[in-house]
C-alpha atoms as a PDB file:
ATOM      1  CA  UNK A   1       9.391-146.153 169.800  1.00  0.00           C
ATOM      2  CA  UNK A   2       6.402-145.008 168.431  1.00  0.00           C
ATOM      3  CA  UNK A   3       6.631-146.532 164.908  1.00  0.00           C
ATOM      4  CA  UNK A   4       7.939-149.929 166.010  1.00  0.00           C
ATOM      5  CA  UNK A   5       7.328-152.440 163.478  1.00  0.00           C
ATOM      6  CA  UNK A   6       6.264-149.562 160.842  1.00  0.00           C
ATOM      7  CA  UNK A   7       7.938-149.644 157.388  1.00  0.00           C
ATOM      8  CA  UNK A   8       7.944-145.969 155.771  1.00  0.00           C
ATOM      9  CA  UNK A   9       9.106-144.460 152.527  1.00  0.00           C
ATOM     10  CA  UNK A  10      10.112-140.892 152.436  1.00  0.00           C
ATOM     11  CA  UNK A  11      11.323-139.083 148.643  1.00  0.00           C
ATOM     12  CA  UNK A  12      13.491-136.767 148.612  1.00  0.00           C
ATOM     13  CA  UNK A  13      15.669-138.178 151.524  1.00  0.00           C
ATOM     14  CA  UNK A  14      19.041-137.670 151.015  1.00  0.00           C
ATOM     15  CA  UNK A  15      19.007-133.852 152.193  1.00  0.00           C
ATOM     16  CA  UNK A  16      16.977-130.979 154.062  1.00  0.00           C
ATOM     17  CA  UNK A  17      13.669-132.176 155.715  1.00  0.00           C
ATOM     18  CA  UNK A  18      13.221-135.231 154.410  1.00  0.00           C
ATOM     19  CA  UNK A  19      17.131-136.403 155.714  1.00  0.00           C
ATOM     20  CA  UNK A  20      15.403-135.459 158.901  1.00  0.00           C
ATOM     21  CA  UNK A  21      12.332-136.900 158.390  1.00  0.00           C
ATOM     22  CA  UNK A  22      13.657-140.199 157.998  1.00  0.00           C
ATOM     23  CA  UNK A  23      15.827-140.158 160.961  1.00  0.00           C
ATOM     24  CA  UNK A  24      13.193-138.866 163.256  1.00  0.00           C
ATOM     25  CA  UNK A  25      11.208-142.141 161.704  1.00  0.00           C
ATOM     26  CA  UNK A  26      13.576-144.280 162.360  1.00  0.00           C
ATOM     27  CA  UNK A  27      14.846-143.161 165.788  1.00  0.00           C
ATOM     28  CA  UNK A  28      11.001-144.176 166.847  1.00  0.00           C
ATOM     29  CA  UNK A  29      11.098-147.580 165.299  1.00  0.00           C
ATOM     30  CA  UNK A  30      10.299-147.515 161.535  1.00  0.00           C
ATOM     31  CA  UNK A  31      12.283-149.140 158.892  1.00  0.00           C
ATOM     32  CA  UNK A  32      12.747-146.243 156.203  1.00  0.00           C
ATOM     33  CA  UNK A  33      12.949-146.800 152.705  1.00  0.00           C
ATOM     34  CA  UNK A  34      15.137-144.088 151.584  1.00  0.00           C
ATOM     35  CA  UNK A  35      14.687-142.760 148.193  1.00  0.00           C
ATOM     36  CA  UNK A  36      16.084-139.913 146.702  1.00  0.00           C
ATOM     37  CA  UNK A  37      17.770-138.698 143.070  1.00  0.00           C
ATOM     38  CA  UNK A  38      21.256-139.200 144.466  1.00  0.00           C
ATOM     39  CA  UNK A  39      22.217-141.156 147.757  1.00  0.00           C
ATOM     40  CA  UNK A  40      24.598-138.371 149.291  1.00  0.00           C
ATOM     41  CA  UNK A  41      23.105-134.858 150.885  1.00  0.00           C
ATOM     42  CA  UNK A  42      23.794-131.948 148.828  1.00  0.00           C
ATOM     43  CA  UNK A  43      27.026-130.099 149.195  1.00  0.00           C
ATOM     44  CA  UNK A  44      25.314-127.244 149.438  1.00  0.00           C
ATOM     45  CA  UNK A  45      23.370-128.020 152.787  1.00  0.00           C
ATOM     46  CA  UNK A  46      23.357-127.427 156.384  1.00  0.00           C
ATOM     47  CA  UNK A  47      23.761-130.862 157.845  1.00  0.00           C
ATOM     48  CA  UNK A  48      26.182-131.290 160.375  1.00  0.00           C
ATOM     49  CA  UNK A  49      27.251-134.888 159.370  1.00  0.00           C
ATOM     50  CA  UNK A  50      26.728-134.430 155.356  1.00  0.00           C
ATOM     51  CA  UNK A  51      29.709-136.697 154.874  1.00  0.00           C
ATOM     52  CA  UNK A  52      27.254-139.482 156.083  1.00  0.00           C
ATOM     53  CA  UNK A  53      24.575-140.644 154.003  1.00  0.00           C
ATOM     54  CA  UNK A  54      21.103-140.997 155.409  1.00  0.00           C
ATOM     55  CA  UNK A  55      20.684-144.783 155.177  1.00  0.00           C
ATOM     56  CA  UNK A  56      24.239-145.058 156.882  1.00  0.00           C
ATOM     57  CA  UNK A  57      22.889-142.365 160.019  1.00  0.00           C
ATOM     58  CA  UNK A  58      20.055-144.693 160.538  1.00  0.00           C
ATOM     59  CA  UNK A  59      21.676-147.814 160.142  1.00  0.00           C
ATOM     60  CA  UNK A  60      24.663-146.801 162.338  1.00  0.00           C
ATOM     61  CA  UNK A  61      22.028-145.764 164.895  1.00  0.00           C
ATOM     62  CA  UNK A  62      20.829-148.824 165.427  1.00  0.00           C
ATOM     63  CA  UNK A  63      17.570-148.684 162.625  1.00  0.00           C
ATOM     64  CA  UNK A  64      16.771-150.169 159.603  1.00  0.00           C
ATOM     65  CA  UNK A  65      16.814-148.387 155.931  1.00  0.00           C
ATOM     66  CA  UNK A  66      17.715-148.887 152.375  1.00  0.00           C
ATOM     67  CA  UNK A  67      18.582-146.242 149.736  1.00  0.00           C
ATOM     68  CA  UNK A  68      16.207-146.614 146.235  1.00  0.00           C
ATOM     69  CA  UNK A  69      17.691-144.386 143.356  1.00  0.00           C
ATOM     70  CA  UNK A  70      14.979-142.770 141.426  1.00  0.00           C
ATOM     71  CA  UNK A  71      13.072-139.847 140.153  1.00  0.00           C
ATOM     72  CA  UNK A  72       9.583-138.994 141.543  1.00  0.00           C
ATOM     73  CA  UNK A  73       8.143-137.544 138.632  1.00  0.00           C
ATOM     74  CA  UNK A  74       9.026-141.088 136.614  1.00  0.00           C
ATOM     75  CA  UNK A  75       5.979-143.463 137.617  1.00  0.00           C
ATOM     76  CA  UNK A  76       8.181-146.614 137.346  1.00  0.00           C
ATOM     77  CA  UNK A  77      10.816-144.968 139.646  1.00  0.00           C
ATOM     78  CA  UNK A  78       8.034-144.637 142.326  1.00  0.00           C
ATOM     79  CA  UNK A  79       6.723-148.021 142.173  1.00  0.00           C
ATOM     80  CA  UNK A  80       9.793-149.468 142.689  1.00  0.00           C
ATOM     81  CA  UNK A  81      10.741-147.806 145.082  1.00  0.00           C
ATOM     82  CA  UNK A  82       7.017-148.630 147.527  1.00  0.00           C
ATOM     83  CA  UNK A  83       7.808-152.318 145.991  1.00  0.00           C
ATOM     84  CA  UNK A  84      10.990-151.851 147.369  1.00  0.00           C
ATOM     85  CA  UNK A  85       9.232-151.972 151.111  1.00  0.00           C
ATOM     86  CA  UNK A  86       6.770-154.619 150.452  1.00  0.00           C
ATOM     87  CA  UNK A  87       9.759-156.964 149.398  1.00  0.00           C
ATOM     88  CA  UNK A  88      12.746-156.014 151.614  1.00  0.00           C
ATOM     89  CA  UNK A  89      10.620-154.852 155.240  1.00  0.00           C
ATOM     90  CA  UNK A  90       6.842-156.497 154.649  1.00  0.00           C
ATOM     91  CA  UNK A  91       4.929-154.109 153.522  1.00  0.00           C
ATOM     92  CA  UNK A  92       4.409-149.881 153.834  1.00  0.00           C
ATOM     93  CA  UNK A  93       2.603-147.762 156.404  1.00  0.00           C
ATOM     94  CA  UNK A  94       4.108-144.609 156.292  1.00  0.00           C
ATOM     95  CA  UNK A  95       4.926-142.972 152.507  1.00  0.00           C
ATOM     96  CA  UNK A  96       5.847-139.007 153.138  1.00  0.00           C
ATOM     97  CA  UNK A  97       6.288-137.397 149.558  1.00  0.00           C
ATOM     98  CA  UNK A  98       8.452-135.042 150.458  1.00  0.00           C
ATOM     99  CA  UNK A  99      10.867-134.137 147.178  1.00  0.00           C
ATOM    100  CA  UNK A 100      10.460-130.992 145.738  1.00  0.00           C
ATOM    101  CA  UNK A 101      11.798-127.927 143.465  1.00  0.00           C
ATOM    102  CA  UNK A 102      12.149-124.532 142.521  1.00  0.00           C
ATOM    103  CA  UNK A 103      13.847-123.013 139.696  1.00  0.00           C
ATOM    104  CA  UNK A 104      14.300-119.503 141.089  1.00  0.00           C
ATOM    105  CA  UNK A 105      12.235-116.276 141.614  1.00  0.00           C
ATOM    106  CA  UNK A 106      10.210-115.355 138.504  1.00  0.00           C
ATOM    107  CA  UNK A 107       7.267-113.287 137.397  1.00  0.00           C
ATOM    108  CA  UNK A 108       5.182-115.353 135.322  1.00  0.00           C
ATOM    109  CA  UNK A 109       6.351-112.982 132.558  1.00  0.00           C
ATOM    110  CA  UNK A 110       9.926-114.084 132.658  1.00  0.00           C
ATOM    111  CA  UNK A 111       9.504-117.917 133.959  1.00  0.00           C
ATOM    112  CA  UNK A 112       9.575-120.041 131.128  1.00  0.00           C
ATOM    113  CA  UNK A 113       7.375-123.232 129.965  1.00  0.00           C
ATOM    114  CA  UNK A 114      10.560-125.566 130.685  1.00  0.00           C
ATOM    115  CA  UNK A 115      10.679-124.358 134.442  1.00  0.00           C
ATOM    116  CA  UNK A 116       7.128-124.390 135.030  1.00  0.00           C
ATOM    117  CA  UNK A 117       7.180-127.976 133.826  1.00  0.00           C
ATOM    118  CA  UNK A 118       9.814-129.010 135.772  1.00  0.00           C
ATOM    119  CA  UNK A 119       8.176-127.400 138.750  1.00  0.00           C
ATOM    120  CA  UNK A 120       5.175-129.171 138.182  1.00  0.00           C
ATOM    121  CA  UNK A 121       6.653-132.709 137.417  1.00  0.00           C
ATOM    122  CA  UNK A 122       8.366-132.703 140.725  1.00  0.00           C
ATOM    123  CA  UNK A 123       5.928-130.706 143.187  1.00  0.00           C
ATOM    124  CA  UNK A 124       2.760-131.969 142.328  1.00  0.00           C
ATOM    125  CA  UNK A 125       3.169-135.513 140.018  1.00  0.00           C
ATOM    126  CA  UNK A 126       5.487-136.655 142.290  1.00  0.00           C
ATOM    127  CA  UNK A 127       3.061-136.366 145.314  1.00  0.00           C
ATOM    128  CA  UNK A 128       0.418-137.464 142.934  1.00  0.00           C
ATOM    129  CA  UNK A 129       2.333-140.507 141.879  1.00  0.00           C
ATOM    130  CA  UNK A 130       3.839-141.436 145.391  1.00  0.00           C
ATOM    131  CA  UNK A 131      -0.156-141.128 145.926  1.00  0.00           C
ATOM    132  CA  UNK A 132      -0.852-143.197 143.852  1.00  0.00           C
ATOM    133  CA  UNK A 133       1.421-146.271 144.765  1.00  0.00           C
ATOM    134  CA  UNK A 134       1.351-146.100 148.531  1.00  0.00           C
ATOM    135  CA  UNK A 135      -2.458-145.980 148.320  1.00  0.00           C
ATOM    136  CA  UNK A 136      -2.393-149.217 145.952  1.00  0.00           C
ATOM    137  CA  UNK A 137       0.087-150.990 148.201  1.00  0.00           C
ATOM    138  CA  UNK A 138      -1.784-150.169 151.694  1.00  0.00           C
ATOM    139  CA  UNK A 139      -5.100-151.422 150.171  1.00  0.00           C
ATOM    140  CA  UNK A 140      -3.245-154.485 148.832  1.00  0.00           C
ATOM    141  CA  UNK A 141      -2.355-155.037 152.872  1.00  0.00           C
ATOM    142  CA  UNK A 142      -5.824-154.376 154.482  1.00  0.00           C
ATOM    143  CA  UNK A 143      -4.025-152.499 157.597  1.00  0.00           C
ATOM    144  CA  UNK A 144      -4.273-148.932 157.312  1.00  0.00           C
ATOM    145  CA  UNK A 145      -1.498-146.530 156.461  1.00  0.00           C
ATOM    146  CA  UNK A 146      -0.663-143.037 156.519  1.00  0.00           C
ATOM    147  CA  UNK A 147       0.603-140.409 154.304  1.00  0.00           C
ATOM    148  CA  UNK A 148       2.505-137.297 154.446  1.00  0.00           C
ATOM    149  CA  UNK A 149       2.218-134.890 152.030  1.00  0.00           C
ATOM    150  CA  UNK A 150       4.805-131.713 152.172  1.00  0.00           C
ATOM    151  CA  UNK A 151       3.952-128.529 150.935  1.00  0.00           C
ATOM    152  CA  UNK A 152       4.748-124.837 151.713  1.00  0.00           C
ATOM    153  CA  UNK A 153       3.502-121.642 152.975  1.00  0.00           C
ATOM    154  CA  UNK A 154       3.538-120.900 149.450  1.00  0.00           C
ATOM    155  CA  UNK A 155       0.517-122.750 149.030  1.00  0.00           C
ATOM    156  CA  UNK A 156      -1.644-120.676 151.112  1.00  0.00           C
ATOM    157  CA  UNK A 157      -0.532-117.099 151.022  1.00  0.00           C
ATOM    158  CA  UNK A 158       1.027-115.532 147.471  1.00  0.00           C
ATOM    159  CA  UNK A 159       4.961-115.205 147.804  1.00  0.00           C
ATOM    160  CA  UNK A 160       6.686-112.777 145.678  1.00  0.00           C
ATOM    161  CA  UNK A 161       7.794-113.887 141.928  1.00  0.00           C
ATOM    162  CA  UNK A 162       7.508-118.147 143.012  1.00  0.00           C
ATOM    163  CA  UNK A 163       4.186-118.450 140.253  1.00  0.00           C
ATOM    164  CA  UNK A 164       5.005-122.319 139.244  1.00  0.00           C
ATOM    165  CA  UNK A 165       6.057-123.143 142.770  1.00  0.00           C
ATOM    166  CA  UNK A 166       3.178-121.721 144.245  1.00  0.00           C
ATOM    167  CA  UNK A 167       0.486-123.193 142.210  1.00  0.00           C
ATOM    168  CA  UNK A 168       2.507-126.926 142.196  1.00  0.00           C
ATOM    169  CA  UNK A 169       2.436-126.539 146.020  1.00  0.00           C
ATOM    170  CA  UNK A 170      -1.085-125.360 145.842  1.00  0.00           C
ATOM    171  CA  UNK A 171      -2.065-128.258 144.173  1.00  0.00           C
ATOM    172  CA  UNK A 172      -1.082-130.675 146.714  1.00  0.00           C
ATOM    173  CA  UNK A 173      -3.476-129.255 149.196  1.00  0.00           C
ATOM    174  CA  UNK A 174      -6.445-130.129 147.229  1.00  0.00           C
ATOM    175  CA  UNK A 175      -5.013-133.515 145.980  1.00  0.00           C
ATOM    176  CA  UNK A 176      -4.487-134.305 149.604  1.00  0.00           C
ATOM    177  CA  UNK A 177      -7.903-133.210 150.684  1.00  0.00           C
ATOM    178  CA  UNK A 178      -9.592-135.373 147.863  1.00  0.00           C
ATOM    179  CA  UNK A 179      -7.621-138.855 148.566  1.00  0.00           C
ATOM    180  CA  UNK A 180      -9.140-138.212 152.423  1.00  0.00           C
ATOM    181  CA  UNK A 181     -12.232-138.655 151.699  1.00  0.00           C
ATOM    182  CA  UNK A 182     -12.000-141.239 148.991  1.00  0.00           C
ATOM    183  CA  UNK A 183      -9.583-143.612 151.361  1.00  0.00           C
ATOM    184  CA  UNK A 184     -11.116-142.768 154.820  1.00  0.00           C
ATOM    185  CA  UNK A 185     -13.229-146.127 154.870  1.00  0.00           C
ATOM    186  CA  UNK A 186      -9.850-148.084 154.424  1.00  0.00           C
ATOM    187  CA  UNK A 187      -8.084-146.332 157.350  1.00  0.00           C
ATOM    188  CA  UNK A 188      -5.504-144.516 155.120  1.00  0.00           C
ATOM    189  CA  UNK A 189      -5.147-141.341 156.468  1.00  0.00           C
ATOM    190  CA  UNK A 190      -4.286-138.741 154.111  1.00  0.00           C
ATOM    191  CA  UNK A 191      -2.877-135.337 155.467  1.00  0.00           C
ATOM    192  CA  UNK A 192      -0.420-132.250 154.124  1.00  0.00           C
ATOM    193  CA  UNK A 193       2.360-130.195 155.802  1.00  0.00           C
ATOM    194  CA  UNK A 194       3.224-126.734 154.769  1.00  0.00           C
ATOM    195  CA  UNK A 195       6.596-125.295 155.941  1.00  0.00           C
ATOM    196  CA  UNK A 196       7.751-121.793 156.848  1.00  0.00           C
ATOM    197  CA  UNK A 197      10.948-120.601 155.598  1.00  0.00           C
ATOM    198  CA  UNK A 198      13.670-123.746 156.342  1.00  0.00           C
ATOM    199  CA  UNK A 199      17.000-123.712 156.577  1.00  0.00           C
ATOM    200  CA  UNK A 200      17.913-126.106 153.674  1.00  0.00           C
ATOM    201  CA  UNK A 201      20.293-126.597 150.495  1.00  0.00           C
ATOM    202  CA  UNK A 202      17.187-125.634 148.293  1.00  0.00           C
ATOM    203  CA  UNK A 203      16.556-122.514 150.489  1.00  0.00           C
ATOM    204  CA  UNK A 204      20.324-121.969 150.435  1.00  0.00           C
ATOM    205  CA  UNK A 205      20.068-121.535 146.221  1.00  0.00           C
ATOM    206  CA  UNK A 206      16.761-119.123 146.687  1.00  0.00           C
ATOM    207  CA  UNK A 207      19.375-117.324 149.830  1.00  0.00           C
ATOM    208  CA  UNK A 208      22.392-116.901 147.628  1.00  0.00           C
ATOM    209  CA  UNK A 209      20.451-115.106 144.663  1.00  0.00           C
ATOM    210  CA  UNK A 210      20.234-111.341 145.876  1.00  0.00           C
ATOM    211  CA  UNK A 211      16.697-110.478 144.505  1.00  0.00           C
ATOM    212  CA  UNK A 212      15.012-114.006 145.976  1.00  0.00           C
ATOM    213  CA  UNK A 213      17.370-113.440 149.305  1.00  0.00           C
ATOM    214  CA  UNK A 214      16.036-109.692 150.090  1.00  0.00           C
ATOM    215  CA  UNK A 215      12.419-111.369 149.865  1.00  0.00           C
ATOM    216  CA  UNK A 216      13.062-114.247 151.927  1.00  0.00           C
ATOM    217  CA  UNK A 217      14.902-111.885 154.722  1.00  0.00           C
ATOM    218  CA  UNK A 218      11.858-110.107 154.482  1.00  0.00           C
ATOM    219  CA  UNK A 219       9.709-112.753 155.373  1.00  0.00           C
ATOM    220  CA  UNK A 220      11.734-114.400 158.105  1.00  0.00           C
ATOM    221  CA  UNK A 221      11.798-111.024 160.184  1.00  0.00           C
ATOM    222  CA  UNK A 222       7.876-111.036 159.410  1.00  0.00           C
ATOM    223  CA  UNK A 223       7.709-114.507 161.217  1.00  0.00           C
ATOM    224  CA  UNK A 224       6.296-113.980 165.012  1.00  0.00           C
ATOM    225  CA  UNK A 225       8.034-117.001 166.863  1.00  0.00           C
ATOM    226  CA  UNK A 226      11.792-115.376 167.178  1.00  0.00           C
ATOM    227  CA  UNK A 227      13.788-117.814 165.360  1.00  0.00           C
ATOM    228  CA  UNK A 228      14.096-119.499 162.382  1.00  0.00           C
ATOM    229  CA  UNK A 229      12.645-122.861 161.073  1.00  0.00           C
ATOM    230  CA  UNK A 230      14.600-126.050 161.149  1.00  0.00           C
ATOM    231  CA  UNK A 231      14.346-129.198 159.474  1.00  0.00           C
ATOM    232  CA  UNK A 232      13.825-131.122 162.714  1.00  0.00           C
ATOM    233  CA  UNK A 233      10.814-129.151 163.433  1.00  0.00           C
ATOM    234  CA  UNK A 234       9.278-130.219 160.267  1.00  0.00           C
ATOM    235  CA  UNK A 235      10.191-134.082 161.240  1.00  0.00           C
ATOM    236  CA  UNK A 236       8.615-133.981 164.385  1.00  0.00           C
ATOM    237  CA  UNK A 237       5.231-132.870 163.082  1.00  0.00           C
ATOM    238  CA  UNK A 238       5.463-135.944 160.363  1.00  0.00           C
ATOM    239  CA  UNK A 239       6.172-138.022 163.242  1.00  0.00           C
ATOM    240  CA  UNK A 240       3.181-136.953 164.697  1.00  0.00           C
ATOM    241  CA  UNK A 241       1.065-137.513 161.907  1.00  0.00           C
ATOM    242  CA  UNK A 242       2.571-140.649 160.902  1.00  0.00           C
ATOM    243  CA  UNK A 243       1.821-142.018 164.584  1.00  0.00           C
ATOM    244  CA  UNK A 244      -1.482-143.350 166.315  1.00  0.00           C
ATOM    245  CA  UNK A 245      -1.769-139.594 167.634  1.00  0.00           C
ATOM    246  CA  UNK A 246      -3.269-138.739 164.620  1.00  0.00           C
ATOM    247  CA  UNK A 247      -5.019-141.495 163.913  1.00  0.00           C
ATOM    248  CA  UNK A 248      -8.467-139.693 163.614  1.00  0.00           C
ATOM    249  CA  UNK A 249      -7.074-137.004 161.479  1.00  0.00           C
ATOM    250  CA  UNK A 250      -7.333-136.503 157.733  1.00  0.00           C
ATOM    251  CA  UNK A 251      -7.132-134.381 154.884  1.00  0.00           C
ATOM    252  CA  UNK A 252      -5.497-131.962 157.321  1.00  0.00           C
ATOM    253  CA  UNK A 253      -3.410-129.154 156.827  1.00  0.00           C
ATOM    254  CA  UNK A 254      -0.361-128.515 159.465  1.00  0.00           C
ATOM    255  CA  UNK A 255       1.084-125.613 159.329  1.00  0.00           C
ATOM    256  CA  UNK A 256       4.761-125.370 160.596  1.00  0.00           C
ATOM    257  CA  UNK A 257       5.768-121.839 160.291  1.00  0.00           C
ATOM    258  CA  UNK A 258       6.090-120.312 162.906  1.00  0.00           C
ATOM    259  CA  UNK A 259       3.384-118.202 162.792  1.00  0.00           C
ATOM    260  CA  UNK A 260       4.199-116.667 159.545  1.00  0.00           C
ATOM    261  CA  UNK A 261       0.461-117.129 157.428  1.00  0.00           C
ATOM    262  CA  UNK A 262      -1.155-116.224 160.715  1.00  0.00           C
ATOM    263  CA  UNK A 263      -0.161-112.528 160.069  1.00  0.00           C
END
């Protein structure tokens, strides 16, 4: 129970890493604030129990969570939602901005303004704005907190025809460095993740289209650990940063890939 007595927040929760990433919270003692476009995983995922929604796993496990409706990229959806764990669990420690998009492989020739937009709004404002309100509610409390910022691979090594995704994840890795060293003297520990190639219902779209599947097959056989990702992998490095483990690091960047950008 690592997390005992820890209220977290974690977007993009209803499917693929951050599903996990809230469980894995909760199974060491946080109260999860669930928040997510839609309360139910999407069909199109890999999760063994997808009939169960992730505020009912943890509360039929024994933990504590509520489910927010909202959109990251909408500022008032956001503060609700970290307002949502000051009123109903005390306050918020842990805020992991994990929601994110991609509107399909693209050269920048042939990816319109719309998806680039879109990409943005989601990849980058929503950390930006999830940012934003965590940091303002952790200063209200005076205790500390940590956040969680997920990126990609894709943010440190080019990957074929992804130009909006890459830059939006790009993005985060530089916001995340600069709210480091502006929060540091307040104990808010600000640090990034950047995933390999996961088995997830967004990775499942990318999969099922034959010219981004052929470059994602690619990739996978390129990775040097012989397996693939999961989502659970991903959780348990959040847990780690969002423990007392990691309290002395910040504006870090963990890379869970499996040894992918080390080639």
């Amino acid at each position: 129970m690592r997390l005992e007595g820890k209220v977290a927040a974690v977007t993009g929760s209803s499917s693929g890493l951050g599903r996990s990433i809230a469980r894995q919270l909760a199974e060491e003692g946080a109260a999860v604030v669930c928040f997510d476009l839609q309360k139910s995983a999407r069909r199109e995922g890999y999760e063994d129990d997808i009939e169960l929604d992730t505020d009912d796993c943890i509360r039929a496990a024994g933990g504590s969570s509520t489910f927010i409706e909202g959109d990251v990229s909408k500022a008032s959806d956001v503060q609700h939602a970290v307002h949502a764990a000051a009123n109903e669990f005390g306050g918020l420690d842990i805020m992991v901005n994990n929601a994110g998009t991609t509107t399909g492989p693209a050269t920048i020739v042939d990816e319109t303004e719309e998806e680039f937009d879109l990409t943005l709004a989601v990849n980058t404002k929503g950390v930006w704005l999830g940012c934003k309100y965590a940091i303002e509610q952790m200063l209200k409390q005076e205790r500390g907190g940590k956040i969680i910022n997920i990126a990609s691979a894709a943010a440190l090594v080019g990957v074929e025809k992804e130009p909006a995704y890459g830059a939006s994840k790009g993005a985060i890795l530089s916001l995340t460095r600069q709210l480091a060293a502006d929060y540091a003297p307040h104990r808010i520990n600000v640090n990034v993740i950047c995933p390999g190639y996961i088995k997830t219902a967004l990775s499942r779209l990318a999969l099922e289209s034959a010219d981004a599947g052929a470059i994602i097959a690619e990739a996978v056989s390129l990775t040097p650990l012989p397996r693939g990702g999961t989502p659970e992998d991903i959780a348990k490095a959040a847990l780690f940063l969002a423990s007392s483990d990691a309290d002395w690091i910040t504006g870090s960047t963990l890379v869970v890939d499996g040894g992918y950008t080390a080639l």
